[in-house]
Protein backbone atom coordinates (compact mmCIF):
# COMPACT_ATOMS: atom_id res chain seq x y z
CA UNK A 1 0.00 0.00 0.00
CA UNK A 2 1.27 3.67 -0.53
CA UNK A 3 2.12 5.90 2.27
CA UNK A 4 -0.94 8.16 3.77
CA UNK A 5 0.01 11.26 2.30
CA UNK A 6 1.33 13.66 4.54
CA UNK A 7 -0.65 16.76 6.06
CA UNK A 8 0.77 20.03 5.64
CA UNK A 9 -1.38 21.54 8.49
CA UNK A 10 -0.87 19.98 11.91
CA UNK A 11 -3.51 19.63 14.42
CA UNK A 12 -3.89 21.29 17.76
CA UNK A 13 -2.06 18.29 19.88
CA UNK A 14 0.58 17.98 17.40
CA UNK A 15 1.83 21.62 17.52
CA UNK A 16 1.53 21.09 21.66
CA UNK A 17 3.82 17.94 21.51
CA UNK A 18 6.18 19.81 18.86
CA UNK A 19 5.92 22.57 21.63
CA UNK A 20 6.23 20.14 24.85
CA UNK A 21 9.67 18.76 22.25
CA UNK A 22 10.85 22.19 22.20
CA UNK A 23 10.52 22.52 26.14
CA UNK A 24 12.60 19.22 26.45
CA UNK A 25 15.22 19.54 23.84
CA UNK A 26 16.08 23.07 24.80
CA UNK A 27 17.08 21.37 28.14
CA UNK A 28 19.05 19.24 26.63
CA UNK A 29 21.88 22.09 25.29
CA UNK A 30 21.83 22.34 29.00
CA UNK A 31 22.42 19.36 30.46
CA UNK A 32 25.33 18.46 27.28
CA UNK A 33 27.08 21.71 28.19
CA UNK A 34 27.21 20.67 32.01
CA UNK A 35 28.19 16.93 31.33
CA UNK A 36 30.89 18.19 28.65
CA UNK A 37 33.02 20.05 30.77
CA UNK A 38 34.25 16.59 32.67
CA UNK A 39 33.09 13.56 30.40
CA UNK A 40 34.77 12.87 27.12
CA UNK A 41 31.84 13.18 24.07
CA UNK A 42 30.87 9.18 23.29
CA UNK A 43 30.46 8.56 26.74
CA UNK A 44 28.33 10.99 27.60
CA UNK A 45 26.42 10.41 24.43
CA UNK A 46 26.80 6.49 25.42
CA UNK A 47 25.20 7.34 28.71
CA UNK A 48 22.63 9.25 27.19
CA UNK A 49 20.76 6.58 24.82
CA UNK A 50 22.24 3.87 27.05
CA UNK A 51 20.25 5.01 29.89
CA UNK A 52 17.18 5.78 27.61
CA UNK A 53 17.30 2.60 26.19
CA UNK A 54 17.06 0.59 29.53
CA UNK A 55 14.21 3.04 30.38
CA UNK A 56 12.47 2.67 27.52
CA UNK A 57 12.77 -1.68 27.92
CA UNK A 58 11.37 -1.03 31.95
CA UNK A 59 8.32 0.99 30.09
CA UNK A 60 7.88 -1.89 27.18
CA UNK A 61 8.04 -4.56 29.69
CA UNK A 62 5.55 -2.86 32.35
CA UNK A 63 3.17 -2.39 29.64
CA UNK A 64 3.57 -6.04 28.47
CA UNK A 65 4.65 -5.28 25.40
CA UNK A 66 7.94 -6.85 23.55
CA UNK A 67 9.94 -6.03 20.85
CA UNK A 68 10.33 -7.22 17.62
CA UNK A 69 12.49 -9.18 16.09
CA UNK A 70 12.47 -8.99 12.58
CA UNK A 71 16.16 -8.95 11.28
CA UNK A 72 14.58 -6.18 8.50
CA UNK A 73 13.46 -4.10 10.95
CA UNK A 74 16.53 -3.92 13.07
CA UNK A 75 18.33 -3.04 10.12
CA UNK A 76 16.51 -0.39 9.90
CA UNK A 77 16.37 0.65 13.75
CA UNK A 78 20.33 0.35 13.52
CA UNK A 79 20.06 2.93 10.07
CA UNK A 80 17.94 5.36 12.24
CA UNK A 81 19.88 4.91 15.63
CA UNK A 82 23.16 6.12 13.33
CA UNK A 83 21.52 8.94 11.91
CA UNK A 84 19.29 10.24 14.53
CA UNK A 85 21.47 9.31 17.14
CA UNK A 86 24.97 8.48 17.20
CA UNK A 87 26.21 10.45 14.40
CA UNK A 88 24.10 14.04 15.44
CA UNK A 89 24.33 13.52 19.23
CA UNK A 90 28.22 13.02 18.98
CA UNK A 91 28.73 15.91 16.59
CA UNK A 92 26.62 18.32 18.86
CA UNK A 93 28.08 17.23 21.96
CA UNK A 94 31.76 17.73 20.35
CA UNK A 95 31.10 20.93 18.99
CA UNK A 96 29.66 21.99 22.36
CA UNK A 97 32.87 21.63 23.57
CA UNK A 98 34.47 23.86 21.51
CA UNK A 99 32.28 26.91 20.42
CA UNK A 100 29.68 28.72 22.48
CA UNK A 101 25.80 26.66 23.05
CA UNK A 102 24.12 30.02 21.38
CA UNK A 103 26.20 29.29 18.38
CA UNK A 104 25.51 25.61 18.27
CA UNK A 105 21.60 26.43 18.93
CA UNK A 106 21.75 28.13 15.54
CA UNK A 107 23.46 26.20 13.17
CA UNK A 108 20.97 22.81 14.86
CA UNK A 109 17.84 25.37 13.51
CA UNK A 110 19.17 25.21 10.17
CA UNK A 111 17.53 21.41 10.52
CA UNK A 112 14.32 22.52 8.79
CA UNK A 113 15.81 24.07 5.98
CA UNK A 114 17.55 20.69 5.42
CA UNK A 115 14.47 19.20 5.79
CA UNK A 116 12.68 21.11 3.01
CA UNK A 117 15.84 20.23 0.68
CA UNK A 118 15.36 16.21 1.96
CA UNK A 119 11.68 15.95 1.72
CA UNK A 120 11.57 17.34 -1.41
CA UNK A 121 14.26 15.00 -3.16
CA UNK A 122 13.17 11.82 -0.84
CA UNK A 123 9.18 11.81 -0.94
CA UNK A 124 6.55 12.66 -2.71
CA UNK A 125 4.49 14.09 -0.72
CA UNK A 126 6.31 16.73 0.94
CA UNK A 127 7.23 19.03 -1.73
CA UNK A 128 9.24 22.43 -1.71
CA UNK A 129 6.36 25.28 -2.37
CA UNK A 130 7.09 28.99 -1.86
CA UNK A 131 5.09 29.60 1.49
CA UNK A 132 7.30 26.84 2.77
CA UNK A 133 10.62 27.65 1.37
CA UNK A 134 9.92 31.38 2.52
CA UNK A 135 8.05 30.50 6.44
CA UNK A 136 11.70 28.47 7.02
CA UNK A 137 13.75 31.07 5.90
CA UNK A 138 12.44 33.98 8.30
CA UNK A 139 11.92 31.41 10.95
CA UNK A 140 15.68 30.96 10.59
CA UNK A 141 16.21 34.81 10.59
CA UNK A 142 13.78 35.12 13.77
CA UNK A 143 16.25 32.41 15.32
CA UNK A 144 19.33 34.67 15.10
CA UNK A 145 17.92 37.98 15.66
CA UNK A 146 16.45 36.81 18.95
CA UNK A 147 19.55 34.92 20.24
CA UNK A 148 21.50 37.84 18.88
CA UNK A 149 23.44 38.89 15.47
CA UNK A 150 26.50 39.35 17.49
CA UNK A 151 26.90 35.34 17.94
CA UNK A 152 27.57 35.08 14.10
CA UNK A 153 31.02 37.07 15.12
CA UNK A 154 32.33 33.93 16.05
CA UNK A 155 31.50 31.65 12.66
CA UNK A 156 34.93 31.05 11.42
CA UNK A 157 37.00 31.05 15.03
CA UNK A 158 36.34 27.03 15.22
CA UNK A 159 35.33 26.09 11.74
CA UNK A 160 35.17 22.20 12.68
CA UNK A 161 32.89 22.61 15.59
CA UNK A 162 30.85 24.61 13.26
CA UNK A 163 30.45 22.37 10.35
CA UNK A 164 30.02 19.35 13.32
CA UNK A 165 26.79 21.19 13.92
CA UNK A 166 26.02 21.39 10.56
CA UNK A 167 26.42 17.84 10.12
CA UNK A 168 24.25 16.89 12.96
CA UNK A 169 21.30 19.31 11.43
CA UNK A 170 21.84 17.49 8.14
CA UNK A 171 22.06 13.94 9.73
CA UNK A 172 18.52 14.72 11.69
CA UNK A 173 16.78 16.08 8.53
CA UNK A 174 17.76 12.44 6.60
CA UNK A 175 16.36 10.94 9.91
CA UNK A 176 13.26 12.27 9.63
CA UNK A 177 12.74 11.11 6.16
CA UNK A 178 14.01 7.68 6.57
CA UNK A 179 11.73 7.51 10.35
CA UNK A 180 8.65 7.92 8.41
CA UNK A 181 8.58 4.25 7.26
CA UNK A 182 7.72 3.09 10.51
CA UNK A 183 4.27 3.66 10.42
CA UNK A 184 4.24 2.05 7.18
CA UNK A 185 5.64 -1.12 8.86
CA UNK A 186 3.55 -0.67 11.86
CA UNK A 187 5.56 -0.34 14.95
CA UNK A 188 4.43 2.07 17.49
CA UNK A 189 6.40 5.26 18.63
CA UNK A 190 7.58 3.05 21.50
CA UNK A 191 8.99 0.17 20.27
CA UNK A 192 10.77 2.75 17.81
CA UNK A 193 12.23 5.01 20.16
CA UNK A 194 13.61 1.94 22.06
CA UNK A 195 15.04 0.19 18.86
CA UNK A 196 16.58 3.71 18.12
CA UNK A 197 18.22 4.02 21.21
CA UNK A 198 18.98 0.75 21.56
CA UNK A 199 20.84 0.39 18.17
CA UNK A 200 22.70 3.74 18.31
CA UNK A 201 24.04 2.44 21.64
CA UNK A 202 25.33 -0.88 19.48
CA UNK A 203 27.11 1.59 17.47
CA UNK A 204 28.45 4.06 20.42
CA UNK A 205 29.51 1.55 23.07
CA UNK A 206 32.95 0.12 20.86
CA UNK A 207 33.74 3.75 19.97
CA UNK A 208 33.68 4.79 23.79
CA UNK A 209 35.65 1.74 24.59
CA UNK A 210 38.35 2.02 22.12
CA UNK A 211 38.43 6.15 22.52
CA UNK A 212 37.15 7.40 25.72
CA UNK A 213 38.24 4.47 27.83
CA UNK A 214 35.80 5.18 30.71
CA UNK A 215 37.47 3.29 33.43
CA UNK A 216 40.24 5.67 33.42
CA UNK A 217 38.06 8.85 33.71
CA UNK A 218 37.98 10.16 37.09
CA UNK A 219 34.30 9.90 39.20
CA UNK A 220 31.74 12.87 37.36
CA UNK A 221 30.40 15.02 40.08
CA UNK A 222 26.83 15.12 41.37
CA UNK A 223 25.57 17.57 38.53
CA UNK A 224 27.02 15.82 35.96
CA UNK A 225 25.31 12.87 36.89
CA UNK A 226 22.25 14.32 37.32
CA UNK A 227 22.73 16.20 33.80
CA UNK A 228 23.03 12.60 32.35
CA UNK A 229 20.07 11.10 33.63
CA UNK A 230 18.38 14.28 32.52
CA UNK A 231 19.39 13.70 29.40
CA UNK A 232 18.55 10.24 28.74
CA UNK A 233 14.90 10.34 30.69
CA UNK A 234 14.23 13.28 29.71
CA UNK A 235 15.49 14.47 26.59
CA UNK A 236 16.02 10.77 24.94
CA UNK A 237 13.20 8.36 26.34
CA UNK A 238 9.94 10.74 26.55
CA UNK A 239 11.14 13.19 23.57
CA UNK A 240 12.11 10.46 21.16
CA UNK A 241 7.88 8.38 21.94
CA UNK A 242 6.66 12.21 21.02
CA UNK A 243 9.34 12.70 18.06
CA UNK A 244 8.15 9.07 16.05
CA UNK A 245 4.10 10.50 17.26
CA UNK A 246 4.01 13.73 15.27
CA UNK A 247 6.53 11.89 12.84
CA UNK A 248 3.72 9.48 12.20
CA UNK A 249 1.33 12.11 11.16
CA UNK A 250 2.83 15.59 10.69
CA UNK A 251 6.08 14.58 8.31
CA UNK A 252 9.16 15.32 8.39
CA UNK A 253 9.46 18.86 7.69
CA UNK A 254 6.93 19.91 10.37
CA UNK A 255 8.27 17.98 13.00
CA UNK A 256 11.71 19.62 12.20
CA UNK A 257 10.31 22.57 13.10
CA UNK A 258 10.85 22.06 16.47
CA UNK A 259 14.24 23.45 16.28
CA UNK A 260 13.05 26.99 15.54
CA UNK A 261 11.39 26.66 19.51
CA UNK A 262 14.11 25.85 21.28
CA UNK A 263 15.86 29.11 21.76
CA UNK A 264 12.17 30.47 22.43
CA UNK A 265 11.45 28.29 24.82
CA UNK A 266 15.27 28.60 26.07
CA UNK A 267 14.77 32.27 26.63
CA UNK A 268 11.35 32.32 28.01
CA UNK A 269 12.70 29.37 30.39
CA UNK A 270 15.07 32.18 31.66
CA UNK A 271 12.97 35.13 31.67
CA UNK A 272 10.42 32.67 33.94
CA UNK A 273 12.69 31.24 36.52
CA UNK A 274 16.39 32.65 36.18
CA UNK A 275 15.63 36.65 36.44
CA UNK A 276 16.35 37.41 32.91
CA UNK A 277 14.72 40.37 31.23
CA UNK A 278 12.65 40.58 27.90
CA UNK A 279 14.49 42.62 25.14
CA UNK A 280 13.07 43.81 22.15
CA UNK A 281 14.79 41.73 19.78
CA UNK A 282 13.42 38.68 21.64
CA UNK A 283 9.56 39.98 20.80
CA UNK A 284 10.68 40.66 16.70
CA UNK A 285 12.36 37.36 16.83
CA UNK A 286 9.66 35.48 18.45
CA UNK A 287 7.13 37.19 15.97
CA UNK A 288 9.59 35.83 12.48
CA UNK A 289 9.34 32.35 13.82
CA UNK A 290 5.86 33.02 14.23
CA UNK A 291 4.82 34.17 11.19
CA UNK A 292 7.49 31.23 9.44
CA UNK A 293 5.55 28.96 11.13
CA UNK A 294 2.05 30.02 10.27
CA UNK A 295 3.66 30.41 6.68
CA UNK A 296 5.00 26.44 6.87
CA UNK A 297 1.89 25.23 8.15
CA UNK A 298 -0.31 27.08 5.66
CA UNK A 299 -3.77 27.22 7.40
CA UNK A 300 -3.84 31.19 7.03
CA UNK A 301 -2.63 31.32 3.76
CA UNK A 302 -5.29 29.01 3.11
CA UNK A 303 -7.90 31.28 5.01
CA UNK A 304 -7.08 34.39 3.29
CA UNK A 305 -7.73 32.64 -0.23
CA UNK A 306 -11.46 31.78 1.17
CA UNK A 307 -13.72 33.25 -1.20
CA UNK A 308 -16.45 35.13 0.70
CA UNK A 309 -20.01 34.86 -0.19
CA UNK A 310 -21.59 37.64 -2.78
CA UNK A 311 -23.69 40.25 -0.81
């Protein structure tokens, strides 16, 4: 049978669990910038869908449910584990570590203009049209003027870390293509999130072994620990059952739009609870991404061209 064709407008609950992803992956910039600073990168990536993985088996196995076991669709877990997982998580996490996590919060929201470029080569149904090309771009713009033009002074200090970032947007917007066949096969959001994770950890544990060698890393402090378990309940486990939901139904290019929200919900998150103060090039950035994502989604372009009745 052919795919369900994608819709371009998303319903009320999926732009609240794009929203809720937002909340949870802007936390997760966070918690990688605290666990950084005394963990080499695979392990703390290894810890991250490690730990997610053996949450996500507890949650399968209290719900009675089991995974399965098809060799094909393990293939196909391990495919998405690399390129949701081990190869973006590692490249963030390195870059992290070597230019500032405004910078890297940037170059991840070029994710959705990769996905426009993907979607459109990759499917059929999720084609390149001018609202959407042009709601992407000023979302992107609304991105840096609210975190602040003067982070682009440091593109070129640490090209590598830069283009790492890059990479990692690119490698999600493949991921999100490639993800959407699970529906098609029939596997719930559960039992792919915990293949994911599970298979990205496959790929991550040899790498930490023969790079990082844990056992001679010194004993990671209290935060760092806590960062880590953050990261994998948190910001792995729950965000990756609500990342294959809208997935499912909203398509790859609309779920990528959740990288446009993080810095919004980053900034609000520290107007709200650490002091900070609203400027005025948070409100016109906030508005952009706005109006890119009313542009992506369509719905009011599609209102205006309602004919009205004759008089």
């Amino acid at each position: 049978m052919p795919p369900a064709p994608q819709r371009a407008t998303m319903t009320l609950m999926e732009w609240l669990m794009i929203i809720t992803l937002s909340i949870i992956w802007g936390g997760a910039f966070f918690f990688g910038e605290v666990a950084v600073r005394e963990l080499p990168t695979f392990t703390v990536v290894v810890c991250r869908v490690g730990l997610a993985a053996v949450i996500l088996y507890m949650v399968m196995t209290v719900w009675g449910l089991r995974m399965p076991t098809s060799p094909a669709l393990w293939g196909a877990f391990f495919l998405m584990g690399l390129l949701n997982n081990a190869i973006p998580f590692s490249l963030i996490v390195w870059g992290q570590s070597h230019i500032a996590s405004g910078l890297a919060s940037i170059l991840n929201a070029t994710t959705p203009l990769f996905s426009v470029i993907v979607a459109h080569l990759f499917t059929q149904d999720e084609r390149i049209t001018p609202a959407r090309l042009g709601g992407v771009i000023i979302g992107f713009l609304g991105v840096i003027l609210m975190i602040g033009g003067d982070v682009l002074d440091q593109i070129g200090v640490d090209i590598a870390a830069q283009l790492a970032c890059l990479g990692a947007a690119l490698s999600y917007a493949f991921a999100g293509v490639f993800g959407r066949r699970f529906r098609r096969m029939g596997i719930s959001p559960l039992a792919t999130a915990t293949g994911q994770v599970t298979a990205s950890s496959c790929i991550l544990i040899p790498l930490m072994m023969m790079i990082d060698k844990p056992w001679t890393l010194a004993m990671p402090s209290a935060g760092v620990v806590f960062s880590l378990i953050g990261l994998a309940a948190l910001c792995t486990a729950v965000a990756y059952i609500l990342y294959f939901r809208v997935l499912a139904t909203a398509g790859a290019t609309n779920l990528m739009l959740v990288t446009f929200l993080i810095p919004v919900t980053a900034i609000l998150l520290g107007i709200l609870f650490l002091g900070e103060r609203l400027e005025g090039a948070h409100i016109i950035g906030m508005a952009m991404i706005s109006l890119g994502l009313a542009a992506i989604d369509g719905r009011v372009l599609r209102w205006r061209r309602i004919p009205r009745p004759a008089a």
